[in-house]
C-alpha atoms as a PDB file:
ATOM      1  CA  UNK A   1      14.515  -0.803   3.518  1.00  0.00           C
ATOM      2  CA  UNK A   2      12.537  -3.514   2.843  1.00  0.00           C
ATOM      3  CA  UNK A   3      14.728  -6.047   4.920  1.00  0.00           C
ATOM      4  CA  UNK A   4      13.835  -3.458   7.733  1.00  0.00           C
ATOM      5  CA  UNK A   5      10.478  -3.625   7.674  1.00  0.00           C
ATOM      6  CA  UNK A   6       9.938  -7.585   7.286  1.00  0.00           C
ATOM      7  CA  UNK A   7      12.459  -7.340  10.624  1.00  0.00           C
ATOM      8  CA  UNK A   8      10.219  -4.798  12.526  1.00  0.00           C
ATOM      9  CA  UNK A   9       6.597  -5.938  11.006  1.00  0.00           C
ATOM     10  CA  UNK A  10       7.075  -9.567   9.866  1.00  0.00           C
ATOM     11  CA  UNK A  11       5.949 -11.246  12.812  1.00  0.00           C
ATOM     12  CA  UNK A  12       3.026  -9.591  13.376  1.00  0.00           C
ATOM     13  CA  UNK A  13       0.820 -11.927  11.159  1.00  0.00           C
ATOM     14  CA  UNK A  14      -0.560  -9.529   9.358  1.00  0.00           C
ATOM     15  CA  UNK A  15      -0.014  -8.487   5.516  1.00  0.00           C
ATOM     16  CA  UNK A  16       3.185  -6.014   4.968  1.00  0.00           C
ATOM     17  CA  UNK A  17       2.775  -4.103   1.732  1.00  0.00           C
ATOM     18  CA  UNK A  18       5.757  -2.197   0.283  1.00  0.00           C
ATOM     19  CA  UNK A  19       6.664  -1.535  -3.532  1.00  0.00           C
ATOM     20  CA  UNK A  20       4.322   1.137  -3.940  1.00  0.00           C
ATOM     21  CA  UNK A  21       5.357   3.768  -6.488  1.00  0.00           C
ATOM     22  CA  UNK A  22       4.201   6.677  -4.289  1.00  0.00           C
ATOM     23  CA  UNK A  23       5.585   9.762  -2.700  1.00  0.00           C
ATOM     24  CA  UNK A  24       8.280  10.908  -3.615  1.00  0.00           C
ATOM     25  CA  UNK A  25       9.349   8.886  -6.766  1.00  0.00           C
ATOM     26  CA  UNK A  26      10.183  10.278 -10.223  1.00  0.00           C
ATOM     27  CA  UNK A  27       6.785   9.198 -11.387  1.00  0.00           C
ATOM     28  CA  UNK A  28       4.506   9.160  -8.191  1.00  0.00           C
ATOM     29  CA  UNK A  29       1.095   7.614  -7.945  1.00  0.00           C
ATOM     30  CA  UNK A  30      -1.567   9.873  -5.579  1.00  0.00           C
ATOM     31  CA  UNK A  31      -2.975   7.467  -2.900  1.00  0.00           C
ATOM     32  CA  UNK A  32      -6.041   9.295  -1.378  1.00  0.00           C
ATOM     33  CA  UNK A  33      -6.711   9.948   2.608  1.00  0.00           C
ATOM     34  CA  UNK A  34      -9.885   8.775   4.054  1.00  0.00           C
ATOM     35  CA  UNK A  35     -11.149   6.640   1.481  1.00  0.00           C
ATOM     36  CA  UNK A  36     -11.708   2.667   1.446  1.00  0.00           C
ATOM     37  CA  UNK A  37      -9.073   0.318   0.146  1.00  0.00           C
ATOM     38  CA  UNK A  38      -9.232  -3.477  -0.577  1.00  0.00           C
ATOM     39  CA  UNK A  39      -5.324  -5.292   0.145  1.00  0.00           C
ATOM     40  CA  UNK A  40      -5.596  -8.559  -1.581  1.00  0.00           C
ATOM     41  CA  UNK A  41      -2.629 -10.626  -0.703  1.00  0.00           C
ATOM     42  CA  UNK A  42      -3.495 -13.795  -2.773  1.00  0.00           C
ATOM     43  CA  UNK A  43      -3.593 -11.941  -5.941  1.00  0.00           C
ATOM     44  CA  UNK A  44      -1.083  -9.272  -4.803  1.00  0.00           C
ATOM     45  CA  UNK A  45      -3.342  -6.260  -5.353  1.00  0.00           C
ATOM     46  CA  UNK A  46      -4.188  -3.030  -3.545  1.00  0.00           C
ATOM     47  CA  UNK A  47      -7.816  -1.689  -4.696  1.00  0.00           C
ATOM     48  CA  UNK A  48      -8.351   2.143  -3.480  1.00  0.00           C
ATOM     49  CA  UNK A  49     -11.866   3.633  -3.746  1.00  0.00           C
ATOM     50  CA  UNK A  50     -11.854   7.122  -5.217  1.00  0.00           C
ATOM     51  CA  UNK A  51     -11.588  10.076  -3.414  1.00  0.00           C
ATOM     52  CA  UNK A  52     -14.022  12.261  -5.808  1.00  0.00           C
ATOM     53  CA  UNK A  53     -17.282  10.877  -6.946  1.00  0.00           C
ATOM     54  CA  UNK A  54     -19.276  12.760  -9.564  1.00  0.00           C
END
């Protein structure tokens, strides 16, 4: 899948994240709708804001 995706999205010039243990994985992560997200590609990080404040 990966090869796929480099192949459709590679030459767009901008970053292509994949990897993510989300959906529908034995152990999935929640990744919230709506909510701000910083996608640092030097360090190789992906920094999502919470979706609930108190």
């Amino acid at each position: 899948m990966n090869e796929v995706l480099l192949d459709k999205l590679g030459d767009l010039g901008v970053p292509v994240l994949g990897g993510l243990k989300i959906g529908h994985d034995l152990d999935p992560r929640v990744v919230p709708l709506g909510t701000g997200a910083v996608l640092d590609t030097a360090a190789g990080t992906l920094t999502v804001e919470a979706a609930v404040r108190d």
